[in-house]
PDB file of N, CA and C in Angstrom:
ATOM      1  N   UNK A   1     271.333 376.900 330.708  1.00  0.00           N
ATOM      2  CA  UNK A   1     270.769 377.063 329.390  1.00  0.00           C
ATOM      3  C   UNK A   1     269.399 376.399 329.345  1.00  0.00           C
ATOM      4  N   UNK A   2     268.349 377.195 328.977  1.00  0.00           N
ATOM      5  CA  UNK A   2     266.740 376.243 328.879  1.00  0.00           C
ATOM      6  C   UNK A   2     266.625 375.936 327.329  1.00  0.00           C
ATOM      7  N   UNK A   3     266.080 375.427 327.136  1.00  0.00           N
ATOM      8  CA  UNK A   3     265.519 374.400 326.011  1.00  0.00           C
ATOM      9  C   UNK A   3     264.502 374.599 325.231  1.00  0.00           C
ATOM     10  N   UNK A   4     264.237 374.956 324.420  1.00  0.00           N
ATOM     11  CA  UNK A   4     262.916 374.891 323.596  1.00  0.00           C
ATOM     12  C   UNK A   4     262.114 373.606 323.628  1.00  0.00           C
ATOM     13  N   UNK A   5     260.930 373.897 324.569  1.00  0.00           N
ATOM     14  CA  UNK A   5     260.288 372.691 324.187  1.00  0.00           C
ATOM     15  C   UNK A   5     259.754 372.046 322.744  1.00  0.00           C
ATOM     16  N   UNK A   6     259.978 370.873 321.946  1.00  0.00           N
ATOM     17  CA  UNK A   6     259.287 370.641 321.073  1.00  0.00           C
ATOM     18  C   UNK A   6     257.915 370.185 321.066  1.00  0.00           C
ATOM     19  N   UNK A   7     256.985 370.517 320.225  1.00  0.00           N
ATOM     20  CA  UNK A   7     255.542 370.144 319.834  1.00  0.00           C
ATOM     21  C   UNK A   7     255.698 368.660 319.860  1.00  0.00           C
ATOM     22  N   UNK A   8     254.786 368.110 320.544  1.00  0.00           N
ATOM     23  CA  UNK A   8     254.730 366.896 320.352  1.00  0.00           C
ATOM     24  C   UNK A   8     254.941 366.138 318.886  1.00  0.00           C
ATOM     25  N   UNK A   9     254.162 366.666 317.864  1.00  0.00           N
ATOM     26  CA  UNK A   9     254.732 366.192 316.681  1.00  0.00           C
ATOM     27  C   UNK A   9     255.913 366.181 316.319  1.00  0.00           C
ATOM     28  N   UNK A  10     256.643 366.918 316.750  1.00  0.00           N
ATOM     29  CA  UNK A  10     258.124 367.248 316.565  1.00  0.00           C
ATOM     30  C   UNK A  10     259.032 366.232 317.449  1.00  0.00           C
ATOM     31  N   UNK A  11     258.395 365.857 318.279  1.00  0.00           N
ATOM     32  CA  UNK A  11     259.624 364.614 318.950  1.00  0.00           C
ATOM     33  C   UNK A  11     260.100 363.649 318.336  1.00  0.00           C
ATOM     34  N   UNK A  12     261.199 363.366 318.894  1.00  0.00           N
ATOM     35  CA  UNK A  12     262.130 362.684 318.001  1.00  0.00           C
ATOM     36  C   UNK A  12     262.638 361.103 318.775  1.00  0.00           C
ATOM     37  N   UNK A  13     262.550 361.870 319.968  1.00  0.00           N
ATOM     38  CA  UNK A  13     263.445 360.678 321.015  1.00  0.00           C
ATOM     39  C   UNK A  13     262.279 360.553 322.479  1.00  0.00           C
ATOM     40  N   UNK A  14     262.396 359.869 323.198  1.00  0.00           N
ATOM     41  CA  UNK A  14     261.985 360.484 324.725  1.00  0.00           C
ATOM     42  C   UNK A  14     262.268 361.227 325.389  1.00  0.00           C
ATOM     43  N   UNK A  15     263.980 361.288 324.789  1.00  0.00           N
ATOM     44  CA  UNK A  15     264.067 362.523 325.961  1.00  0.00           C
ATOM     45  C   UNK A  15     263.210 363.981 325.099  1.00  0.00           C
ATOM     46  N   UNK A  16     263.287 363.822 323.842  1.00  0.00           N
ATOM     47  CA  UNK A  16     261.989 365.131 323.568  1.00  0.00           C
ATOM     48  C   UNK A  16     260.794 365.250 324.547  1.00  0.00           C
ATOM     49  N   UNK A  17     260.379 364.167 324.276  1.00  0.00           N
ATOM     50  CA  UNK A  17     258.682 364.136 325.217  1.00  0.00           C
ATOM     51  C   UNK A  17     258.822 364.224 326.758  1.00  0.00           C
ATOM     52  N   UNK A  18     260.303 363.667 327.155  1.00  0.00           N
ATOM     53  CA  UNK A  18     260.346 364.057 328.268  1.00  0.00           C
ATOM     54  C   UNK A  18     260.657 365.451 329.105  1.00  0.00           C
ATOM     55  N   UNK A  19     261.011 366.223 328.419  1.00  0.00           N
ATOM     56  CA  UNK A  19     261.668 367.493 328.221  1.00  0.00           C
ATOM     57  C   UNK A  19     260.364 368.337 328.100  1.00  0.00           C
ATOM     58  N   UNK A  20     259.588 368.007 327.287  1.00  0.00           N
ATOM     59  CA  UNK A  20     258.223 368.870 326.721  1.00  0.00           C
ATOM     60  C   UNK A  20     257.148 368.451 328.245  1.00  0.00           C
ATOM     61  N   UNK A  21     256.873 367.287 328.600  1.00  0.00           N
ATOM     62  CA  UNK A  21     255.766 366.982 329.633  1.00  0.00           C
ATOM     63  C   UNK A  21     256.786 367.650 331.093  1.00  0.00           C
ATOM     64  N   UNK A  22     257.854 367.439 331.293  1.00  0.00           N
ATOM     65  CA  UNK A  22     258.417 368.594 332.565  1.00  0.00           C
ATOM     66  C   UNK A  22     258.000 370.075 332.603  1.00  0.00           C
ATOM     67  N   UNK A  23     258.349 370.347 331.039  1.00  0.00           N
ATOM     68  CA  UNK A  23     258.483 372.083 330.924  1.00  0.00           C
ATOM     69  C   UNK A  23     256.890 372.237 331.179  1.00  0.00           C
ATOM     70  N   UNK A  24     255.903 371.759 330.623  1.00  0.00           N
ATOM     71  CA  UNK A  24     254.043 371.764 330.573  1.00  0.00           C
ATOM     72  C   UNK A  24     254.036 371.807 331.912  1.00  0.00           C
ATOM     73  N   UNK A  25     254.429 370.589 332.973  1.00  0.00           N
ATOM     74  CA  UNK A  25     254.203 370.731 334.223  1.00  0.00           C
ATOM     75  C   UNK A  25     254.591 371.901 335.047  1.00  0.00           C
ATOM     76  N   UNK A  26     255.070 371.941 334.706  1.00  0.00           N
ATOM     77  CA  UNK A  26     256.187 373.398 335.542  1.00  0.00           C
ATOM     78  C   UNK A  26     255.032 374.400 335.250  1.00  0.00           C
ATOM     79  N   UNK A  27     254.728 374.413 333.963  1.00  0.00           N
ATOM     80  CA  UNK A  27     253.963 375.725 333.503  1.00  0.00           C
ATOM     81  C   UNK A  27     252.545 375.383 334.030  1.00  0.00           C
ATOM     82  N   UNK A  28     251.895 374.186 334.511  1.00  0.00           N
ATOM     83  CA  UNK A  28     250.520 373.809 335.019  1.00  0.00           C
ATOM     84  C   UNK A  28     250.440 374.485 336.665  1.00  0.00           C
ATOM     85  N   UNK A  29     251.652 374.160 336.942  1.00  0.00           N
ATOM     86  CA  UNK A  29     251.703 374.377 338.611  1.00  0.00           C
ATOM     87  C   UNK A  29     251.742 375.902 338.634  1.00  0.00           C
ATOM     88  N   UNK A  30     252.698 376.958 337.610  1.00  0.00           N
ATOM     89  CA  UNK A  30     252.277 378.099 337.596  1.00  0.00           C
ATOM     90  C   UNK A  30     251.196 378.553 337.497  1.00  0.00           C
ATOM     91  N   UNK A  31     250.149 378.086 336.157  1.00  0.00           N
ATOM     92  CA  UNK A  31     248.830 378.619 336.761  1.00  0.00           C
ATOM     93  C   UNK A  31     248.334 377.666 337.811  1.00  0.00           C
ATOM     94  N   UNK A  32     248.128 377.447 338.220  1.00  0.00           N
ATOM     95  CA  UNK A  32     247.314 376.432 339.399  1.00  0.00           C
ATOM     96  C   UNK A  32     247.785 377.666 340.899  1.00  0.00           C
ATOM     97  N   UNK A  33     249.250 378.275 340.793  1.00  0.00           N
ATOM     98  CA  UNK A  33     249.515 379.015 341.776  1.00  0.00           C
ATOM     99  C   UNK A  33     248.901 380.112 341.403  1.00  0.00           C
ATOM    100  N   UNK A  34     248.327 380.786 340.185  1.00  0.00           N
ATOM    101  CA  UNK A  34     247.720 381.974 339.868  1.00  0.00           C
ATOM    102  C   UNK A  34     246.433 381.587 340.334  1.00  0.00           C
ATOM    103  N   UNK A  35     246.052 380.094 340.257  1.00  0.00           N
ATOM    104  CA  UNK A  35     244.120 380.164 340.460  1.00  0.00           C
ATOM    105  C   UNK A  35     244.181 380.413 341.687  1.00  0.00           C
ATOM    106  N   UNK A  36     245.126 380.014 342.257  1.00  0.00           N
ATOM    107  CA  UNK A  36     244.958 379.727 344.066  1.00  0.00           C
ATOM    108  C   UNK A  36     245.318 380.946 344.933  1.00  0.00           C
ATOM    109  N   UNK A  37     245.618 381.813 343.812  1.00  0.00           N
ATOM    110  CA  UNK A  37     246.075 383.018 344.443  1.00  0.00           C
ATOM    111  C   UNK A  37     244.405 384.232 343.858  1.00  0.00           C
ATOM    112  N   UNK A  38     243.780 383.678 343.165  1.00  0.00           N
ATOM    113  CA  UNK A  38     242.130 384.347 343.111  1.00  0.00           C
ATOM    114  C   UNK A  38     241.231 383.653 344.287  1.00  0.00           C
ATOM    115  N   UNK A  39     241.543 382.193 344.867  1.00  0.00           N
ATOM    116  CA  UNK A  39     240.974 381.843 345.669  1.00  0.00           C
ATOM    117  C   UNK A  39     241.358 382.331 347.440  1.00  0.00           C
ATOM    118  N   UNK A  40     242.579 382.679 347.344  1.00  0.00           N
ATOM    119  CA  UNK A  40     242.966 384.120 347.991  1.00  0.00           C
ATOM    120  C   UNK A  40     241.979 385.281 348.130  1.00  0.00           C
ATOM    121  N   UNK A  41     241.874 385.791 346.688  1.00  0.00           N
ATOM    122  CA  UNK A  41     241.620 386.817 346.880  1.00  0.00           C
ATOM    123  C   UNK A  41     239.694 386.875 347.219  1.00  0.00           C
ATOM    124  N   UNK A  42     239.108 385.613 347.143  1.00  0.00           N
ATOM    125  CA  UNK A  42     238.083 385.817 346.731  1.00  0.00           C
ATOM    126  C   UNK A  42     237.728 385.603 348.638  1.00  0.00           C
ATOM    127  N   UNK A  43     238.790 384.817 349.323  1.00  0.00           N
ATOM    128  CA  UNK A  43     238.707 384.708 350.775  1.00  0.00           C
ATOM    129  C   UNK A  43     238.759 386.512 351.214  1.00  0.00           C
ATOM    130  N   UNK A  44     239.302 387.198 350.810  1.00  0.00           N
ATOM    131  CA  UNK A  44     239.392 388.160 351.331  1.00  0.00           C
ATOM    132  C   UNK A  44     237.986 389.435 350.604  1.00  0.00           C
ATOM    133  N   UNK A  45     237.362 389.376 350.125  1.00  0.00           N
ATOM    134  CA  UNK A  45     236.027 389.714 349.536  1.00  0.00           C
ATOM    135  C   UNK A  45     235.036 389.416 349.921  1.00  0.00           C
ATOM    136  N   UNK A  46     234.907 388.276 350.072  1.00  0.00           N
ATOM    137  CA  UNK A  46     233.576 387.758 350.565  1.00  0.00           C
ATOM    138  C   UNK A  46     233.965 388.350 351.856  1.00  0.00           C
ATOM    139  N   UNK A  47     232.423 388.196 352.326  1.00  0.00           N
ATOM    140  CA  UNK A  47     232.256 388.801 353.501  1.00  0.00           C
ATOM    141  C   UNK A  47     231.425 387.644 354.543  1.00  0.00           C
ATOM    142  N   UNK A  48     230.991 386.717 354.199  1.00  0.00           N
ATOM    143  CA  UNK A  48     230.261 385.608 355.073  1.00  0.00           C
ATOM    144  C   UNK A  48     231.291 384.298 354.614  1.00  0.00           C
ATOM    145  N   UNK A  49     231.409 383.410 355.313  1.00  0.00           N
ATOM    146  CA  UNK A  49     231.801 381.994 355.317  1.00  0.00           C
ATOM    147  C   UNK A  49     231.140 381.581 354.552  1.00  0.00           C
ATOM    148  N   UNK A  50     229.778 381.342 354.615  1.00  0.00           N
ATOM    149  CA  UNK A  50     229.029 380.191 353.832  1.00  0.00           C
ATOM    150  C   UNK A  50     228.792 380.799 352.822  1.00  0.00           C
ATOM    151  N   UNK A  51     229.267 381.828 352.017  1.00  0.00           N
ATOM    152  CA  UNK A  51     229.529 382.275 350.233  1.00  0.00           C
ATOM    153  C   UNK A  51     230.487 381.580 350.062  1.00  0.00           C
ATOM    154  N   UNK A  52     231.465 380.980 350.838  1.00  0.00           N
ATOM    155  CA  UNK A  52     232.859 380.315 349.912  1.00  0.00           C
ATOM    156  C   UNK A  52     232.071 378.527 349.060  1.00  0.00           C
ATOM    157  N   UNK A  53     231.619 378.064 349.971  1.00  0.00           N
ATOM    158  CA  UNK A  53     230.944 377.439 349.138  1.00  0.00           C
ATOM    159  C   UNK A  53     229.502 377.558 348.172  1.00  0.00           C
ATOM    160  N   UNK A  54     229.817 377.193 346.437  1.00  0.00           N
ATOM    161  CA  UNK A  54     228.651 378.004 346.160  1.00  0.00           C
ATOM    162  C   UNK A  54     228.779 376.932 345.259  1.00  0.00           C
ATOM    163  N   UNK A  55     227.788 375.760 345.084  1.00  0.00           N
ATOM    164  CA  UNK A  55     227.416 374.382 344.491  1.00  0.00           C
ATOM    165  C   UNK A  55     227.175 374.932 343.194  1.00  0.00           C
ATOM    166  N   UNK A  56     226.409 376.088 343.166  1.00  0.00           N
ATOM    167  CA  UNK A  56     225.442 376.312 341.676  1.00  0.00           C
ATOM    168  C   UNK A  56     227.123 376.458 340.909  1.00  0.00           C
ATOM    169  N   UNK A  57     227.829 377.651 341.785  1.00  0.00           N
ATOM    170  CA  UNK A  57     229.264 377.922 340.575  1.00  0.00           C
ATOM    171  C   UNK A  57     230.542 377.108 340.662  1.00  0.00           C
ATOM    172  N   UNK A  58     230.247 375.531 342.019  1.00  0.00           N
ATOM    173  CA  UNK A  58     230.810 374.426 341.382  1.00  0.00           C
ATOM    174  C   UNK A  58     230.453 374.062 339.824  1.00  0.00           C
ATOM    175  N   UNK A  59     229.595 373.379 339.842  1.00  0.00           N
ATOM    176  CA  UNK A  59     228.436 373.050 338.821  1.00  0.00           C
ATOM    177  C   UNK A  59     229.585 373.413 337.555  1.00  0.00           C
ATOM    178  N   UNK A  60     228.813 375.183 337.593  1.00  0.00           N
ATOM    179  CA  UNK A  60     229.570 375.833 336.241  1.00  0.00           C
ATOM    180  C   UNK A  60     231.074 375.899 336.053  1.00  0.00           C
ATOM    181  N   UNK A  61     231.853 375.853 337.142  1.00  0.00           N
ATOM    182  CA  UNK A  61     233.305 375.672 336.833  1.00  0.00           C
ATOM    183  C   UNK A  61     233.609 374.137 336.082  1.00  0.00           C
ATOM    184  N   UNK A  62     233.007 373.497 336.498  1.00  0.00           N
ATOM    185  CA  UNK A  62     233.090 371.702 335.934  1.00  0.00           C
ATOM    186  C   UNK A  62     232.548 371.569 334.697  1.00  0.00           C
ATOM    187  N   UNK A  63     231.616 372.331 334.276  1.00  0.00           N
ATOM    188  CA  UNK A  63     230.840 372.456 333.248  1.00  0.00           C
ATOM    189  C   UNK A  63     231.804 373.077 332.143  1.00  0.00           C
ATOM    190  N   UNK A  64     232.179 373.950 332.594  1.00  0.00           N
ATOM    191  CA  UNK A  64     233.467 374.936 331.146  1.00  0.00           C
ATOM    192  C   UNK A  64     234.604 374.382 331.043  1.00  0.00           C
ATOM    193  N   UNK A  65     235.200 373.388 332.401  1.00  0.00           N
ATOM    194  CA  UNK A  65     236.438 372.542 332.183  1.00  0.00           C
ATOM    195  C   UNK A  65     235.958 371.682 331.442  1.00  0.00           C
ATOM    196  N   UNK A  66     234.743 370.602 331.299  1.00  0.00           N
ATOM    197  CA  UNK A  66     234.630 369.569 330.315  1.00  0.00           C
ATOM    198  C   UNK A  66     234.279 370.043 328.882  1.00  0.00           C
ATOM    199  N   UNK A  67     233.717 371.268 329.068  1.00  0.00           N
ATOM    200  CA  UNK A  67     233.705 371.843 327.181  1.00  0.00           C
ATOM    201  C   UNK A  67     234.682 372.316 326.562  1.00  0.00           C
ATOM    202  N   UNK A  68     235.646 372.802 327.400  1.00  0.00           N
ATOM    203  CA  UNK A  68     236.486 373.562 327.139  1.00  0.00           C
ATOM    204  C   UNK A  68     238.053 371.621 326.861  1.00  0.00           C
ATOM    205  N   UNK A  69     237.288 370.804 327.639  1.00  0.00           N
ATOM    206  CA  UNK A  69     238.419 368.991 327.596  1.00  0.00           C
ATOM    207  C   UNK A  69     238.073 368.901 326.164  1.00  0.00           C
ATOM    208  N   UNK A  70     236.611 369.139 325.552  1.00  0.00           N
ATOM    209  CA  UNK A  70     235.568 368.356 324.388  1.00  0.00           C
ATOM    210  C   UNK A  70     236.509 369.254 323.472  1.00  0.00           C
ATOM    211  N   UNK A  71     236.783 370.551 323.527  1.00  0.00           N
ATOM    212  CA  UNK A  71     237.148 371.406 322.255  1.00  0.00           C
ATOM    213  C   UNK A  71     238.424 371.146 322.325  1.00  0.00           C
ATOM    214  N   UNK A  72     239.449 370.736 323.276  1.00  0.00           N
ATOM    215  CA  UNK A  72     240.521 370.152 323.122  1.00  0.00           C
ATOM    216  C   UNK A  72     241.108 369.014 322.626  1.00  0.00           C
ATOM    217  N   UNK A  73     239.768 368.004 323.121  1.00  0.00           N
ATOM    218  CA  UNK A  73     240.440 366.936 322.706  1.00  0.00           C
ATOM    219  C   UNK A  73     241.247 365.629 323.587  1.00  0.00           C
ATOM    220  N   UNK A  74     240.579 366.472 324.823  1.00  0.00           N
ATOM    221  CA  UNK A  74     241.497 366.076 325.971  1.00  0.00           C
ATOM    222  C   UNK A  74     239.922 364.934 326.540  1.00  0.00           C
ATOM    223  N   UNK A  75     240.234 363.695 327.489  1.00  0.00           N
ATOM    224  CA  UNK A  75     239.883 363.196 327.875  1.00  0.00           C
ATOM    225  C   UNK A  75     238.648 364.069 328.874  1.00  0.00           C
ATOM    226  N   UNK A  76     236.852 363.555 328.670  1.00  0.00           N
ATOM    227  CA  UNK A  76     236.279 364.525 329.266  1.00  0.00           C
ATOM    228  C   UNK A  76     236.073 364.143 331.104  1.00  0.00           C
ATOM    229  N   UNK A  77     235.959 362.551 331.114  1.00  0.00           N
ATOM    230  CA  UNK A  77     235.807 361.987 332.351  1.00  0.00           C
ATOM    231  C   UNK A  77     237.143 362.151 333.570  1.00  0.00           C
ATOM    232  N   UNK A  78     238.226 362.270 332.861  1.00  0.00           N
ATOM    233  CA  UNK A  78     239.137 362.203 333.267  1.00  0.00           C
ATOM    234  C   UNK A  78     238.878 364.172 333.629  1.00  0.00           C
ATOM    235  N   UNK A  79     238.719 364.933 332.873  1.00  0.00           N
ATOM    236  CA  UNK A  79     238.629 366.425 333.565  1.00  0.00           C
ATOM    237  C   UNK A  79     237.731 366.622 334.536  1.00  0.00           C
ATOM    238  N   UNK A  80     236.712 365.896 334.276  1.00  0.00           N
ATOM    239  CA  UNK A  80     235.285 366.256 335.059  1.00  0.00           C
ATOM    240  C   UNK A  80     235.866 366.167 336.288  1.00  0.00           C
ATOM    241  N   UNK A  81     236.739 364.748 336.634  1.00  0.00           N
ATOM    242  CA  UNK A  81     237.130 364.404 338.043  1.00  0.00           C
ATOM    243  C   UNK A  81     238.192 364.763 338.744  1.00  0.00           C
ATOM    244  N   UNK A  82     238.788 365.398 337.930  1.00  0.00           N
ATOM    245  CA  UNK A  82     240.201 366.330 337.864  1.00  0.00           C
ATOM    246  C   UNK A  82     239.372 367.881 338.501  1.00  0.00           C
ATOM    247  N   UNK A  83     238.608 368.514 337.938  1.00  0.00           N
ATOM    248  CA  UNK A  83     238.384 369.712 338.672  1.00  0.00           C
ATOM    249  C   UNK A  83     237.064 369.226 339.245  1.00  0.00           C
ATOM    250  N   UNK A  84     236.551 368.822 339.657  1.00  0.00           N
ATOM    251  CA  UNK A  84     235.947 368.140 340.657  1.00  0.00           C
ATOM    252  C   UNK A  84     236.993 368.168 342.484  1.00  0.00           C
ATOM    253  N   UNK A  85     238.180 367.446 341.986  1.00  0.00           N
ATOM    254  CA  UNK A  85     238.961 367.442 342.874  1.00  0.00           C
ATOM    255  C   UNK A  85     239.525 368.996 343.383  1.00  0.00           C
ATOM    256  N   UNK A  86     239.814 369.643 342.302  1.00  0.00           N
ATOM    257  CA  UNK A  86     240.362 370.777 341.577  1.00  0.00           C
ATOM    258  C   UNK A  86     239.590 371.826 342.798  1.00  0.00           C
ATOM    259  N   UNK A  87     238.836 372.079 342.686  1.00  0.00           N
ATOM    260  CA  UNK A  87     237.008 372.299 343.198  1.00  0.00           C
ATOM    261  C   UNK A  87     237.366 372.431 344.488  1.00  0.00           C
ATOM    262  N   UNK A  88     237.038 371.405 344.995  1.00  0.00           N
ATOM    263  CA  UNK A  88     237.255 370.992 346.324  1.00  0.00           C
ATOM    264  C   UNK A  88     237.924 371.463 346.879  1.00  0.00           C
ATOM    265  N   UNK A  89     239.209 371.639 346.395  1.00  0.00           N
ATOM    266  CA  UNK A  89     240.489 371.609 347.141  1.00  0.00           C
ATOM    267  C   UNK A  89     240.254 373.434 347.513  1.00  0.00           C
ATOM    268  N   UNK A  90     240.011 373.889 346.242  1.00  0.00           N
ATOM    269  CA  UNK A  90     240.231 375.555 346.049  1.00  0.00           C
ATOM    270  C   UNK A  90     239.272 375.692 347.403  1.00  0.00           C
ATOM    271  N   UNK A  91     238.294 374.973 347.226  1.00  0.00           N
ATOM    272  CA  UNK A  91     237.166 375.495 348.157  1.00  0.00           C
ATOM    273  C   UNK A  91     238.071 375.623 349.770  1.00  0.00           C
ATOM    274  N   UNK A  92     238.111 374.315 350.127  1.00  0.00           N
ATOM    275  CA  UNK A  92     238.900 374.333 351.376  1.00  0.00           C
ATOM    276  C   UNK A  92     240.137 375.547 351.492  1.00  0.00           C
ATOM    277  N   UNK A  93     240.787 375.657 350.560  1.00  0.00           N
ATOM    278  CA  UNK A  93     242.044 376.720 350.746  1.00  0.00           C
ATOM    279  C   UNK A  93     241.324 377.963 350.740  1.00  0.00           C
ATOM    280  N   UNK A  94     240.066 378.286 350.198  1.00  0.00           N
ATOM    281  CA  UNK A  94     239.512 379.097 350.551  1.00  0.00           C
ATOM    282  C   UNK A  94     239.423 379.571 351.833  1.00  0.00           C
ATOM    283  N   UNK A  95     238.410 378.552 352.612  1.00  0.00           N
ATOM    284  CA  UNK A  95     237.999 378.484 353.532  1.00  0.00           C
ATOM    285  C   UNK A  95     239.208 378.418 354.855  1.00  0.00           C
ATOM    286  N   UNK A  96     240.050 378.138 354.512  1.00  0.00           N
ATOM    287  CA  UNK A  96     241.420 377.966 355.193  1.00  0.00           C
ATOM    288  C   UNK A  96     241.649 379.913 355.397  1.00  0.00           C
ATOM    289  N   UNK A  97     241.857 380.075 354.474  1.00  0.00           N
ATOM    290  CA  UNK A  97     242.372 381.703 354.298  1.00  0.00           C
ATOM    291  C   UNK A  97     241.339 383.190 354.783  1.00  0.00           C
ATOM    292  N   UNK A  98     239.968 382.404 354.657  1.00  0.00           N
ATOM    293  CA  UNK A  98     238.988 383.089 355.186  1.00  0.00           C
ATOM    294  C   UNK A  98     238.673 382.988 356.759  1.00  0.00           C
ATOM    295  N   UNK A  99     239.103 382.074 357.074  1.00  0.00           N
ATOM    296  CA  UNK A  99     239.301 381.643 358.551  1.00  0.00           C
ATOM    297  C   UNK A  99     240.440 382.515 359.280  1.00  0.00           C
ATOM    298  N   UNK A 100     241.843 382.279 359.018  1.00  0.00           N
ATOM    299  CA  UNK A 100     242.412 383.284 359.296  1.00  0.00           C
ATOM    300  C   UNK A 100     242.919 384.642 359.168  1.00  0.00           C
ATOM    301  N   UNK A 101     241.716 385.077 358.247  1.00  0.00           N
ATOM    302  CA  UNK A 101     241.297 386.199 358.587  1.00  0.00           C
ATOM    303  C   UNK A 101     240.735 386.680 359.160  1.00  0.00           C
ATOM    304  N   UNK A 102     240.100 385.963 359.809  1.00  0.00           N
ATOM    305  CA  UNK A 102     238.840 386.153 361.306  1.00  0.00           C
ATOM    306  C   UNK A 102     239.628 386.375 362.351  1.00  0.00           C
ATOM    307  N   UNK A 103     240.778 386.021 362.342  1.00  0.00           N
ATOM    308  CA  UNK A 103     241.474 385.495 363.688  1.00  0.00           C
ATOM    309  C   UNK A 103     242.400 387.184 363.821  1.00  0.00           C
TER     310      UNK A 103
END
């Protein structure tokens, strides 16, 4: 049987909040497997190696996660360094997937 998560305002106990920050996670790692599955696809498109890294559309991905933290409400330093990391990582799994496709 699954659970309705409650709105944070709506908690009552911990186990509410604990119940609500599991179910969020669960649902973070789903998209995070959808981004990583465009960073897939973007290994298989490009056509040169050195397009997977592209600083200018680091830049702008970090740039719409901290406006997009500001209109939330959400901590902005704490995002900046979050897809910063975020960033990085995609880049390499990129580059991971574009590699063995060469092979």
């Amino acid at each position: 049987m699954t659970k309705t998560r409650k709105l944070p305002t709506a908690c009552e106990t911990m186990a509410d909040v604990r119940q609500g920050v599991d179910s969020v996670d669960k649902e973070l790692i789903a998209l995070l497997a959808v981004r990583f599955g465009y960073m897939e696809a973007a290994a298989r498109i490009k056509q040169e190696r050195t397009a997977v890294r592209d600083e200018k559309r680091k830049a702008e991905v970090i740039k719409n996660a901290k406006r997009a933290a500001w209109e939330y409400g959400v901590p902005i330093g704490f995002i900046g360094d979050f897809w910063d990391k975020l960033v990085e990582t995609s880049i390499a799994y990129e580059l991971e997937k574009w590699d063995a496709r060469q092979r």
